[in-house]
Protein backbone atom coordinates (compact mmCIF):
# COMPACT_ATOMS: atom_id res chain seq x y z
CA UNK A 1 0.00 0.00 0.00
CA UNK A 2 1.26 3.58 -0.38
CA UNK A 3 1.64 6.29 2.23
CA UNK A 4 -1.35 8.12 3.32
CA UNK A 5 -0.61 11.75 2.64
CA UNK A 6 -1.51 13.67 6.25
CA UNK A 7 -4.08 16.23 5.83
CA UNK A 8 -3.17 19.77 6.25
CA UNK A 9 -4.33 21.48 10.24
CA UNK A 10 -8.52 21.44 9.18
CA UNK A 11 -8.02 25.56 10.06
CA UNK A 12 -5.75 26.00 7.35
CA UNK A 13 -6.71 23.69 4.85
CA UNK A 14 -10.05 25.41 5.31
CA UNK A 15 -9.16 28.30 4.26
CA UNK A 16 -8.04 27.14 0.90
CA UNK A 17 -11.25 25.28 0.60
CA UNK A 18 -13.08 28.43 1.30
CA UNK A 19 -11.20 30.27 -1.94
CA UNK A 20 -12.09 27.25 -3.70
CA UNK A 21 -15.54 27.07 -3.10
CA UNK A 22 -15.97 30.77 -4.77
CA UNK A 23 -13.52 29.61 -7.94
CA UNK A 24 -16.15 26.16 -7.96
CA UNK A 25 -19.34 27.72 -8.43
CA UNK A 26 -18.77 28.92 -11.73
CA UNK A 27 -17.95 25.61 -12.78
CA UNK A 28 -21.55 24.34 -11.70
CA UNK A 29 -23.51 24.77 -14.74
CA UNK A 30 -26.05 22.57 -15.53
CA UNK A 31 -24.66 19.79 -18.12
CA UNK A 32 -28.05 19.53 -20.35
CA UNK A 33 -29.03 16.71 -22.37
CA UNK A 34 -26.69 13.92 -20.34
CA UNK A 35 -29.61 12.44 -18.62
CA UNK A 36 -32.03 10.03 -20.23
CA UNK A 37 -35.55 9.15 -18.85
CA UNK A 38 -36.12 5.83 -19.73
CA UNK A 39 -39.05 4.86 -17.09
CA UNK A 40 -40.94 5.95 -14.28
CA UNK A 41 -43.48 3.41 -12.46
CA UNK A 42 -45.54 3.58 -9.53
CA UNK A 43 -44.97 1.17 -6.86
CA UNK A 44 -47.87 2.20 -4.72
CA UNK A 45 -50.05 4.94 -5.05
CA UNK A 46 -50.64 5.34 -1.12
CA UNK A 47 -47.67 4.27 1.11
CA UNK A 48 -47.13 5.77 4.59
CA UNK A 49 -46.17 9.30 5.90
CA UNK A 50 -46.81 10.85 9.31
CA UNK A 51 -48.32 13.67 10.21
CA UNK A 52 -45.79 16.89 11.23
CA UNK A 53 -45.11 18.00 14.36
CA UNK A 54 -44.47 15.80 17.47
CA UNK A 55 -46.09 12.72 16.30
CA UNK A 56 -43.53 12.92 13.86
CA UNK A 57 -40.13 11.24 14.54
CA UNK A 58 -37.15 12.88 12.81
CA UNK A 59 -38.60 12.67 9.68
CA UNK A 60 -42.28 12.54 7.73
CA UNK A 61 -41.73 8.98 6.04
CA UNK A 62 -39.92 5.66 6.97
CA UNK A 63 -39.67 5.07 2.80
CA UNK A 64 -36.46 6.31 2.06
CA UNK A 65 -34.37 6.90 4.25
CA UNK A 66 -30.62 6.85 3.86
CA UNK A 67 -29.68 4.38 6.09
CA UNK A 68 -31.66 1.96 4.01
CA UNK A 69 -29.11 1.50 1.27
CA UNK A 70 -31.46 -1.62 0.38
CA UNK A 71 -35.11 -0.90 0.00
CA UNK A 72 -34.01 -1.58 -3.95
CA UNK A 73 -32.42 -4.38 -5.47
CA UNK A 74 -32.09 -6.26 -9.10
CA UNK A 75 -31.74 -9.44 -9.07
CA UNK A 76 -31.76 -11.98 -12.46
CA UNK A 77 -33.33 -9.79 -14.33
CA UNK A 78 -36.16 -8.64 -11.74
CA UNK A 79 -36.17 -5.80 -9.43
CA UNK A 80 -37.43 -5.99 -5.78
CA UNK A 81 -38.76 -3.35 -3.45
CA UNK A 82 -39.98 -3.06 0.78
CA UNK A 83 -41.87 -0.15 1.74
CA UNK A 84 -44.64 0.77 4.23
CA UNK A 85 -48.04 1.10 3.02
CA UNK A 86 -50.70 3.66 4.41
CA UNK A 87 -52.27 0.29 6.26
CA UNK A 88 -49.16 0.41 8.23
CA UNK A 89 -48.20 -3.20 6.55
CA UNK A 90 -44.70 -3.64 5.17
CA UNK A 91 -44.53 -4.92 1.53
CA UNK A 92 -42.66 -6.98 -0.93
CA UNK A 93 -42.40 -6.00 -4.76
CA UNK A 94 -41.25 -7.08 -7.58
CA UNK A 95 -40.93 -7.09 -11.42
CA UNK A 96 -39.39 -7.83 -14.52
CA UNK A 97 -36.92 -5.17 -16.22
CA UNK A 98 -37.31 -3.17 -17.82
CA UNK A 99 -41.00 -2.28 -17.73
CA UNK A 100 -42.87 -5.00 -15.60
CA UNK A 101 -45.77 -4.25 -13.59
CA UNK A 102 -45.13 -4.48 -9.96
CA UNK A 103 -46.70 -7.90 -8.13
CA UNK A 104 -47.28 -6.82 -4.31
CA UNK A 105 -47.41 -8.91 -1.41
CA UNK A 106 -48.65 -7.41 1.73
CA UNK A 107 -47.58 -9.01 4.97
CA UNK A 108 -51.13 -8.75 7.37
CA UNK A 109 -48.86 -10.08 10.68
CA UNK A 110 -46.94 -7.40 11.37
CA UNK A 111 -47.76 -3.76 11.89
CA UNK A 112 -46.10 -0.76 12.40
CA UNK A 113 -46.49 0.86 15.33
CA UNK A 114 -44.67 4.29 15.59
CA UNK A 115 -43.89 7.15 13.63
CA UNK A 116 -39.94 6.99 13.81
CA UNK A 117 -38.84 7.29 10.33
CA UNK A 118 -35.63 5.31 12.02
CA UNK A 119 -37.65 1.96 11.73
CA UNK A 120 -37.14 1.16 7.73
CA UNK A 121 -37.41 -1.88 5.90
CA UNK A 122 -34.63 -3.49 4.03
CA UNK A 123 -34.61 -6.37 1.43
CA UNK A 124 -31.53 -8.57 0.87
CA UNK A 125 -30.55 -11.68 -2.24
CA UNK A 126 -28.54 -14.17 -1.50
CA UNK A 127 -27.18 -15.50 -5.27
CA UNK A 128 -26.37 -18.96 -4.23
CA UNK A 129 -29.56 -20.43 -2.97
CA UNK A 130 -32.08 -17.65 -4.52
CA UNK A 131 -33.70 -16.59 -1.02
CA UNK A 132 -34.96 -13.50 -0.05
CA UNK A 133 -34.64 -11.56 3.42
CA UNK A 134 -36.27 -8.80 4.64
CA UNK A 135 -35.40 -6.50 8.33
CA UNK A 136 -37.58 -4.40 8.84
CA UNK A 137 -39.35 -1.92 11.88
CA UNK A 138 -36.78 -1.27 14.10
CA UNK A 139 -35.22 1.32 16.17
CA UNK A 140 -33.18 0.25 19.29
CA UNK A 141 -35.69 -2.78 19.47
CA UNK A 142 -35.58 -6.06 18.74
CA UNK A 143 -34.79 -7.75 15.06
CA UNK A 144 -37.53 -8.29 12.83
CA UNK A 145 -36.69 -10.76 9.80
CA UNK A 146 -38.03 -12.79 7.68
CA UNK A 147 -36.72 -15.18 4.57
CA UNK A 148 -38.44 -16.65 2.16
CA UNK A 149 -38.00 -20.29 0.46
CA UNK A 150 -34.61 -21.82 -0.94
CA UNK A 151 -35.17 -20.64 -4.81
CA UNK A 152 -36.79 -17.88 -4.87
CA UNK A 153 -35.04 -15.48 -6.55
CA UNK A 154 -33.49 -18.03 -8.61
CA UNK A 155 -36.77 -18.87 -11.15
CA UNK A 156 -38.85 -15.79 -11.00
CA UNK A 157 -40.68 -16.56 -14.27
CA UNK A 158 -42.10 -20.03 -12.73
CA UNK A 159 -42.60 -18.52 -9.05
CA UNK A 160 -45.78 -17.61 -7.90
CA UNK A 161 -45.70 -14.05 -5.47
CA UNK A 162 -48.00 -14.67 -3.15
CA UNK A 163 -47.23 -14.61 1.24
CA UNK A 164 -46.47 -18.42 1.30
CA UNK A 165 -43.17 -18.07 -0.13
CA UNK A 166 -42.04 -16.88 2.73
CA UNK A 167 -42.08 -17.39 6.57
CA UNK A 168 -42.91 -15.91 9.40
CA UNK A 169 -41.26 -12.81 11.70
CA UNK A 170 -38.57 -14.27 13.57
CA UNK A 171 -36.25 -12.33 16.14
CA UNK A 172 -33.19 -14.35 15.31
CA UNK A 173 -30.93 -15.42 12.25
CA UNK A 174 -31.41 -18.59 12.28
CA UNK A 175 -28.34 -20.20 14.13
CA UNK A 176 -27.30 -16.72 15.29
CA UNK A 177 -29.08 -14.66 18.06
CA UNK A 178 -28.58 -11.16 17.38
CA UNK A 179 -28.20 -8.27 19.70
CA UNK A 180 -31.20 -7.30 21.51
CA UNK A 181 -31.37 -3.77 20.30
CA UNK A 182 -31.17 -3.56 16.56
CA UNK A 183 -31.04 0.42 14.47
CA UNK A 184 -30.31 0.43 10.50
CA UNK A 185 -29.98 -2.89 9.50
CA UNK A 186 -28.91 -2.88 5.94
CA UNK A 187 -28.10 -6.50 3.42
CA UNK A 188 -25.51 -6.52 1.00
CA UNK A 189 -24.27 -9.29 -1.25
CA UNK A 190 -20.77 -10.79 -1.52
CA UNK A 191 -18.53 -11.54 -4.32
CA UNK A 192 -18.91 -15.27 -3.30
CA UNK A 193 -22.58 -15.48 -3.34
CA UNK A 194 -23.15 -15.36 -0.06
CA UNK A 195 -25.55 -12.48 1.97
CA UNK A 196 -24.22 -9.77 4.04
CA UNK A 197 -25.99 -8.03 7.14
CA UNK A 198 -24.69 -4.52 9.14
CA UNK A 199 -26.89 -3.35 12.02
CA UNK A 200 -25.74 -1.20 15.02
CA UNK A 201 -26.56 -2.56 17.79
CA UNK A 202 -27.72 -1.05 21.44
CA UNK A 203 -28.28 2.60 20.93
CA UNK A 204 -27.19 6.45 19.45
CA UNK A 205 -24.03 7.69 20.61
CA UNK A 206 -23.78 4.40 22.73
CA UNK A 207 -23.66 1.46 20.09
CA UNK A 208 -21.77 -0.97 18.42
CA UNK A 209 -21.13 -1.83 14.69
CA UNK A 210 -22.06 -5.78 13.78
CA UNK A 211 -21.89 -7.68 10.67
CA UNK A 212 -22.96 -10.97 10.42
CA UNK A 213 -22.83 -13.44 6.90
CA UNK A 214 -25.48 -15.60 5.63
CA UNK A 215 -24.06 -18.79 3.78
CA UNK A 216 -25.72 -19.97 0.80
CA UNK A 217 -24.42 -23.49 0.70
CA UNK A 218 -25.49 -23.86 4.74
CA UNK A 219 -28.52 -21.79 3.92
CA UNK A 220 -27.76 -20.42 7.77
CA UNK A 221 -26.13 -17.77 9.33
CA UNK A 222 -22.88 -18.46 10.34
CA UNK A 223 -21.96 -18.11 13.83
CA UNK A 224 -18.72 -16.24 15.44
CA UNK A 225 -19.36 -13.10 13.78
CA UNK A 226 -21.02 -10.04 15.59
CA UNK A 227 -19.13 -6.85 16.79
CA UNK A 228 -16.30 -5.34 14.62
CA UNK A 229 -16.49 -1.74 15.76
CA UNK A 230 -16.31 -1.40 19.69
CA UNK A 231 -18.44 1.68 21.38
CA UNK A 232 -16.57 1.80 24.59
CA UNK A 233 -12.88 1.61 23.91
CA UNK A 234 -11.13 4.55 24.11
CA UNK A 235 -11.73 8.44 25.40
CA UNK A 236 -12.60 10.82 23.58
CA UNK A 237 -11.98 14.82 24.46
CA UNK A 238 -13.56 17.88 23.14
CA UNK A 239 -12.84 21.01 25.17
CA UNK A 240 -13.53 20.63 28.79
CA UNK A 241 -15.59 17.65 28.03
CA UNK A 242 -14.92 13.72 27.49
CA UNK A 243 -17.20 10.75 26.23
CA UNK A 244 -15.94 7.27 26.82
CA UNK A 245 -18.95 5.85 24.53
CA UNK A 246 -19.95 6.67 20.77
CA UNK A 247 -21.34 4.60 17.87
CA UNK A 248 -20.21 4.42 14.37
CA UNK A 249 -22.65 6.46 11.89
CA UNK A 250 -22.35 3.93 8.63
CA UNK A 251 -21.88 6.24 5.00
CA UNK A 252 -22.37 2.65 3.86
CA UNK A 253 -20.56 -1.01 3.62
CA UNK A 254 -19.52 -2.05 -0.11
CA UNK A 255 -17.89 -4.16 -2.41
CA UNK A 256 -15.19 -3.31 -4.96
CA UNK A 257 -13.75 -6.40 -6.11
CA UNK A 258 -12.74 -9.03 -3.50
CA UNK A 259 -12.13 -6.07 -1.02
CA UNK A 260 -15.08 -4.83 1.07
CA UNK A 261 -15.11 -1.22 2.22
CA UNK A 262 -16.61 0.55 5.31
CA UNK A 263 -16.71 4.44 6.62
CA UNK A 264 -18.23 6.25 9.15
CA UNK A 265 -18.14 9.47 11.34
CA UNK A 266 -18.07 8.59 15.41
CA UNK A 267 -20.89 10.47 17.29
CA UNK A 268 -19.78 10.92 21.02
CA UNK A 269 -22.05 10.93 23.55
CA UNK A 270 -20.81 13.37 26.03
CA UNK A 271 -23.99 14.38 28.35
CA UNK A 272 -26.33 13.27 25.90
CA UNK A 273 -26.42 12.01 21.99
CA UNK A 274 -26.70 14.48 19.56
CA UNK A 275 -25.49 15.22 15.92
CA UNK A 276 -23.07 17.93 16.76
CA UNK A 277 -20.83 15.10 19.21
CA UNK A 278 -19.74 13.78 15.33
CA UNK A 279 -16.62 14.03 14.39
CA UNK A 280 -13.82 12.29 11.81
CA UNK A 281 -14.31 10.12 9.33
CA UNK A 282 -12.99 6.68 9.74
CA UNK A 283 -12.12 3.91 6.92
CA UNK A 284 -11.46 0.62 6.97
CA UNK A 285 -11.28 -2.42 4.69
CA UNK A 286 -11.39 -6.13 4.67
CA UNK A 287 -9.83 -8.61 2.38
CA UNK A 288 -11.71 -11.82 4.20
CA UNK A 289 -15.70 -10.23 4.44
CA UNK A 290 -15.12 -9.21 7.64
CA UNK A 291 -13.36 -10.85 9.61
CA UNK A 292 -10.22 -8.82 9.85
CA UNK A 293 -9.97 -5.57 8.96
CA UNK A 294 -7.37 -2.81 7.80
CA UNK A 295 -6.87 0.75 8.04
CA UNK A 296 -6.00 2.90 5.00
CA UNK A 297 -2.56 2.26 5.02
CA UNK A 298 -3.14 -1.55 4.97
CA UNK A 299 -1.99 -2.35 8.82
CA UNK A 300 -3.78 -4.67 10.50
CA UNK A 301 -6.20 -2.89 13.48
CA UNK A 302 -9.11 -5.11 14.22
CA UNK A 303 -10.42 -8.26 14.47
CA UNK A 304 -14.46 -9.31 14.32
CA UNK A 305 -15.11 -10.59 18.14
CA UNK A 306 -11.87 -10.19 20.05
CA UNK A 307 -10.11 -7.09 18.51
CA UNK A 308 -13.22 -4.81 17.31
CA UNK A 309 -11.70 -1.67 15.73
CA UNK A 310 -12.02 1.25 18.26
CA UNK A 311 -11.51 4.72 18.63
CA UNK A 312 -8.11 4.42 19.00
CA UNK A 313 -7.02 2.52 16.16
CA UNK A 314 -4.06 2.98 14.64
CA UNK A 315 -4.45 5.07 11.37
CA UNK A 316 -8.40 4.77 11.51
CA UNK A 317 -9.32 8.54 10.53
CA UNK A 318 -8.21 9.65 7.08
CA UNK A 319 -9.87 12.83 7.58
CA UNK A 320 -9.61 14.87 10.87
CA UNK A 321 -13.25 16.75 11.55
CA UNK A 322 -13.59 18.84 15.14
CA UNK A 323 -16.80 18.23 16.90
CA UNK A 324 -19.00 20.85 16.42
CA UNK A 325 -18.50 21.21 13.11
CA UNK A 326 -21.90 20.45 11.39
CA UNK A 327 -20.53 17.52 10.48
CA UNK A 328 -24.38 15.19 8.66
CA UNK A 329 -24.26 11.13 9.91
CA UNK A 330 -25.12 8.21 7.33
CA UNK A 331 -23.77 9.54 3.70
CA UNK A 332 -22.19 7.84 1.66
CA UNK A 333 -19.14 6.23 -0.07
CA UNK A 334 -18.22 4.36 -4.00
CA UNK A 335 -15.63 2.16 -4.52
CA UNK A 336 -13.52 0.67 -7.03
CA UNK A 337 -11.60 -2.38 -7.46
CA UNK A 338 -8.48 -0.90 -7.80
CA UNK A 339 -8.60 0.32 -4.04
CA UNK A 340 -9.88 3.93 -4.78
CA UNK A 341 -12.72 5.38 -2.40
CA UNK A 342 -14.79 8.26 -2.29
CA UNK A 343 -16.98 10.13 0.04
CA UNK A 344 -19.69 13.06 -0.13
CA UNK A 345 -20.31 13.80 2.98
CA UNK A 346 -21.99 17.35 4.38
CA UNK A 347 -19.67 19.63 7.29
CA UNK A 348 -18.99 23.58 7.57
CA UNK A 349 -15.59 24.50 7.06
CA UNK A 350 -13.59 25.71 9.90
CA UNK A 351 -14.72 29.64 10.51
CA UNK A 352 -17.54 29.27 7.89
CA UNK A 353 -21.38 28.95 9.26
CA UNK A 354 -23.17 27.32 6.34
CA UNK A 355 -22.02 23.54 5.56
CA UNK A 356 -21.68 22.44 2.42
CA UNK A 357 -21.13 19.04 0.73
CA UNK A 358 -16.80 18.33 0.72
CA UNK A 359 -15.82 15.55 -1.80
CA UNK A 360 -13.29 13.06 0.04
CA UNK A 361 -11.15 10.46 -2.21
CA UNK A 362 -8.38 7.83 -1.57
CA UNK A 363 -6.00 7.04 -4.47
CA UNK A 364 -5.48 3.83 -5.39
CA UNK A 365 -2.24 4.10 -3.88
CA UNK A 366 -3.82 5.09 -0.79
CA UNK A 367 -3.32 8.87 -0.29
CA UNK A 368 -6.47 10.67 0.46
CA UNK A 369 -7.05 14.22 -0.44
CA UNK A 370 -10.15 16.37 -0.91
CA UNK A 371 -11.77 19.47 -1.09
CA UNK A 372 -15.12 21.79 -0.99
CA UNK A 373 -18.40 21.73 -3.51
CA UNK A 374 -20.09 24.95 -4.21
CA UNK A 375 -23.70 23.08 -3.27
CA UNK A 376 -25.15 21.16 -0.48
CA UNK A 377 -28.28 19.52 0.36
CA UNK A 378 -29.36 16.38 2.40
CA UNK A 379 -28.06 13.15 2.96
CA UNK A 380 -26.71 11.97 -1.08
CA UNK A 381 -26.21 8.56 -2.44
CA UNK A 382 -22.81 8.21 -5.21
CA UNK A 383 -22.49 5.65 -7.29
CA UNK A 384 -19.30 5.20 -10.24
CA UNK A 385 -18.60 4.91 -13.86
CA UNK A 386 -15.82 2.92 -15.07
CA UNK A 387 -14.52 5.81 -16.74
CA UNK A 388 -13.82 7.87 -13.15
CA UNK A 389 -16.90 10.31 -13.51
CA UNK A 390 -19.19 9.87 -10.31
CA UNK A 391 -22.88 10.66 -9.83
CA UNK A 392 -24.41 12.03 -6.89
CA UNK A 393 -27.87 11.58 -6.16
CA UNK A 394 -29.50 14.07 -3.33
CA UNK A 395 -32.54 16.23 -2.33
CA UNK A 396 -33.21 19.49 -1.19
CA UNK A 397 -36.54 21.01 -0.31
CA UNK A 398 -37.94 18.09 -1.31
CA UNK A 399 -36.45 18.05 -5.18
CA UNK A 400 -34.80 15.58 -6.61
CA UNK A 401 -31.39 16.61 -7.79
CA UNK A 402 -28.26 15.18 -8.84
CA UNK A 403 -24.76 16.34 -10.04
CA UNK A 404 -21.65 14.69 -11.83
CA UNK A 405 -18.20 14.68 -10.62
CA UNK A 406 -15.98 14.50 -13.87
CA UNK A 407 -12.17 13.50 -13.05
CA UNK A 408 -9.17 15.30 -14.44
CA UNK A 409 -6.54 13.42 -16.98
CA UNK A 410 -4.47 12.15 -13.60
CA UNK A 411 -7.95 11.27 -11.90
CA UNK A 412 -6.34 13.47 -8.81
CA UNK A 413 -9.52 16.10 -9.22
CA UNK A 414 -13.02 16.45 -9.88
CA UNK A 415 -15.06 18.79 -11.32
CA UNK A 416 -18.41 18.66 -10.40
CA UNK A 417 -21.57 20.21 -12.86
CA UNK A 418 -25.26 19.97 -11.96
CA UNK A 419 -27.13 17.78 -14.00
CA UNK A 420 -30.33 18.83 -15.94
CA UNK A 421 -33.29 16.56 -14.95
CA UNK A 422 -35.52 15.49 -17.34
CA UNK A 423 -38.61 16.57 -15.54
CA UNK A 424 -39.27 18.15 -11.87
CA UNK A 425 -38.60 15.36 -9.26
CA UNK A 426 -40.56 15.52 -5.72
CA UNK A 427 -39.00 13.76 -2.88
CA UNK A 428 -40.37 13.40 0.49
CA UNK A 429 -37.21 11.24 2.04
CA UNK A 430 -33.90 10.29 0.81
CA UNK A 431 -33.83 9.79 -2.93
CA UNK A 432 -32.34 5.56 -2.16
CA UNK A 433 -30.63 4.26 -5.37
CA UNK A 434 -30.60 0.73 -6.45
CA UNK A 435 -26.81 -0.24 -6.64
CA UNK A 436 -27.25 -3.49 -7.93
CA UNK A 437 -28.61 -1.98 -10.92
CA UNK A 438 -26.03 0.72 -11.75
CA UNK A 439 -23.53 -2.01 -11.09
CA UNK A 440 -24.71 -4.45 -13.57
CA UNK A 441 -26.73 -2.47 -16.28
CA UNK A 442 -25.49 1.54 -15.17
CA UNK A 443 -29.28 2.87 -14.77
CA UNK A 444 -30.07 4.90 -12.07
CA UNK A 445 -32.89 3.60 -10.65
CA UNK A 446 -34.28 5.41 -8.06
CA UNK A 447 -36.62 4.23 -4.78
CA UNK A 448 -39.05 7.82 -4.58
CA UNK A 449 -41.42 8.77 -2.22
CA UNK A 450 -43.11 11.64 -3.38
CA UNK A 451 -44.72 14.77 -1.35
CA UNK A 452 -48.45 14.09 0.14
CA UNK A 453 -50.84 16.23 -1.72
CA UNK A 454 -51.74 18.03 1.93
CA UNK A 455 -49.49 18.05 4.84
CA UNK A 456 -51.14 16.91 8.34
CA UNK A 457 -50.14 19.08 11.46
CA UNK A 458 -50.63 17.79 14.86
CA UNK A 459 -49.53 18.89 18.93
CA UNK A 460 -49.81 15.51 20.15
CA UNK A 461 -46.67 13.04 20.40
CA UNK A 462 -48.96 9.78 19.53
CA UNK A 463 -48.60 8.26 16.02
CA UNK A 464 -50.65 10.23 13.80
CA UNK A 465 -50.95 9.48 9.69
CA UNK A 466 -50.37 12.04 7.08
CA UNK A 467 -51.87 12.03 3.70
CA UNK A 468 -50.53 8.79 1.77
CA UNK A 469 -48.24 9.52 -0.84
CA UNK A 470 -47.10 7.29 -4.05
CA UNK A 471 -43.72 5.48 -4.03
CA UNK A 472 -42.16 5.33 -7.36
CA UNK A 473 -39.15 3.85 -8.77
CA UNK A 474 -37.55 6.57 -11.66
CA UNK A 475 -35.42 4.65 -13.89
CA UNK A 476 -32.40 7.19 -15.65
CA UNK A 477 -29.50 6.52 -18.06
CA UNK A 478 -26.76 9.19 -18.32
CA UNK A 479 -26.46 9.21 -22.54
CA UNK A 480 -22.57 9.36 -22.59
């Protein structure tokens, strides 16, 4: 691995970043006529929001959310989708690409309860035995999964989508009992077939990071997995103050190759939990799925059970960010086989007020480097092209909008251009993309929950419904 190049003092590097941002913003000009409508299909036309005000948890829907990283997938030529609907029920989709109608299956045993737009659902594919798994309804509570029968991903044509595929809610993973608090579980798939699960367990500012691997051939879990990032190792100061807990904020968990990739920011919790105890962002990477893991410079720091990675780890932040400094939880990463990485994540600049998105990247050598974007919104999704160019998905006031990060000659810059939707875009959440998709076919499909016609406003703290509001799946091609 090559040396990681240190990062100037975050007050002086600032400062440059500050000049920059000015310089930037005449670069961001819309780039017309790159992106391609090529379909637009409504999941459900009434799928659950809450009402605003206190009944209201964080946010007005639980569909889309950018913790999911899953409600999407594509899978042998058939997409899936979990949601909420306005009956409180959480659903299964699916159908055939490009332009299939959607078959629903309702599940009438479980309800949802709250209005904590924390408690998402999440679908996951296992490639070597075909099954499907679902988490879904959680927040600091216990696991609720289910998995369907051995095949059925494999033969969608001859499959019939009805509730008997699959089984009931179950609290455990099969041979593995998982913590007892579960927040933002999230599936991915490995390069070996197998099935991939990150949840945090035990609670905000308080929690730990676990990953646990579902094995195709033993159509089980497999046990000795569990905690890889420790909460309570390690003390951390800001000020006058000190927290000897935090939990890891997830931009997401990915893989590039054989290698898979994790980042995060810590949030401390000091007196109390809160978004302004984050600070740094940490990478790591395994060569094993998770069972050791490495920092960027390719050392050795943890070990899944007995050596989690802490706060202390050698080498573990690549990019040094004060508490206090605005600094947005759950964002997001893209990376490439070759070991490159990249983050778009949202912070103010030292001695600035307003944050803005900052564009982080590790070379394939391993030197990071980065620098400020003239624009900012919420939480963004970024995806890759082979060619270097990167595509950031994000909303703000409720619009869709994305931009494109094209790299210089050397790939050791990126200039980033707004790109020119094809038609206005509501978004009530997190526009959630469908990574599978991009990686196999490079469409960016897009998991949408639009704005309720009317908003519902309410004093009282007990779950209230808003209006129910269609969740569509916008399906775009960038034409070069």
């Amino acid at each position: 691995m090559g040396q990681i190049r240190a990062f100037m003092p975050i007050h002086v590097w600032s400062l440059t970043l500050i000049v920059g941002f000015w310089l930037q913003f005449a670069e961001f000009a819309l780039a017309e006529g790159t992106l391609e409508l090529i379909g637009e299909s409504t999941v459900d036309a009434q799928t659950l929001t809450f009402a605003e005000g206190p009944a209201a948890r964080f946010s007005g829907t639980a569909n889309g959310r950018t913790h999911q990283q899953t409600p999407l997938t594509t899978f042998r030529g058939y997409q899936y989708v979990t949601y909420f609907d306005d009956e409180r029920r959480v659903c299964l989709g699916r159908r055939k690409l490009p332009k299939g109608n959607w078959e629903i299956i309702q599940f009438e045993d479980h309800r949802f309860e709250s209005n904590d737009s924390h408690n998402t659902a999440v679908i996951g594919i296992c490639e070597r035995d075909g099954t499907i798994h679902m988490a879904f309804d959680h927040h600091a509570s216990p696991l609720n999964y289910r998995v369907s029968k051995l095949g059925a991903a494999h033969n969608p044509e001859t499959t019939d989508w009805t509730v008997d595929l699959f089984g009931p809610v179950l609290h455990t993973l099969g041979s593995v009992k998982p913590a007892e608090r579960v927040t933002y579980p999230r599936f991915f798939r490995t390069p070996d077939g197998n099935l991939m699960l990150y949840y945090r367990a035990v609670t905000s500012g308080n929690g730990d990071g676990m990953i646990e691997e579902y094995d195709g051939e033993k159509h089980d879990w497999t046990p000795g997995l569990g905690r890889f990032i420790a909460r309570d190792i390690g003390t951390y100061t800001a000020g006058d103050e000190t927290s000897t807990a935090r939990c890891p904020y997830i931009n997401s968990l990915s893989y590039a190759g054989q290698r898979l990739h994790a980042s995060w920011v810590w949030r401390d919790l000091f007196e109390r939990t809160h978004p302004r105890n984050q600070h740094d962002i940490c990478y790591i990477y395994s060569d094993d799925h998770g069972r050791t893991w490495h920092n960027s410079a390719g050392e050795l720091i943890g070990r899944i059970g007995d050596r989690p990675v802490h706060l202390n780890s050698p080498g573990l932040v690549v990019v040094p960010i004060p508490r206090g400094s605005g600094l947005a939880n759950s964002n997001t990463h893209y990376a490439y086989p070759d070991g490159s990485v990249h983050i778009v994540l949202r912070h103010r600049a030292a001695g600035t007020l307003d944050g803005s998105y900052h564009h982080y990247w590790r070379s394939a050598t391993g030197v990071w480097s980065g620098k400020q974007l003239s624009f900012t919104g919420d939480r963004p999704k970024l995806v890759g092209a082979k060619d270097g160019s990167l595509v950031l998905t994000y909303t703000d006031e409720n619009q869709l909008l994305l931009a494109r990060g094209t790299p210089s000659t050397e790939k050791d810059n990126w200039t980033w251009t707004a790109i020119d939707l094809p038609q206005h875009q509501s978004c009530y959440g997190d526009a959630v993309l469908d990574y599978d998709r991009w990686q196999e076919e490079g469409f960016l499909s897009l998991y949408i929950q639009e704005e309720p016609d009317r908003l519902i406003r309410t004093k009282t703290s007990e779950p209230v419904d808003g209006f129910p509001a269609p969740l569509r799946v916008i399906d775009y091609r960038l034409k070069d």
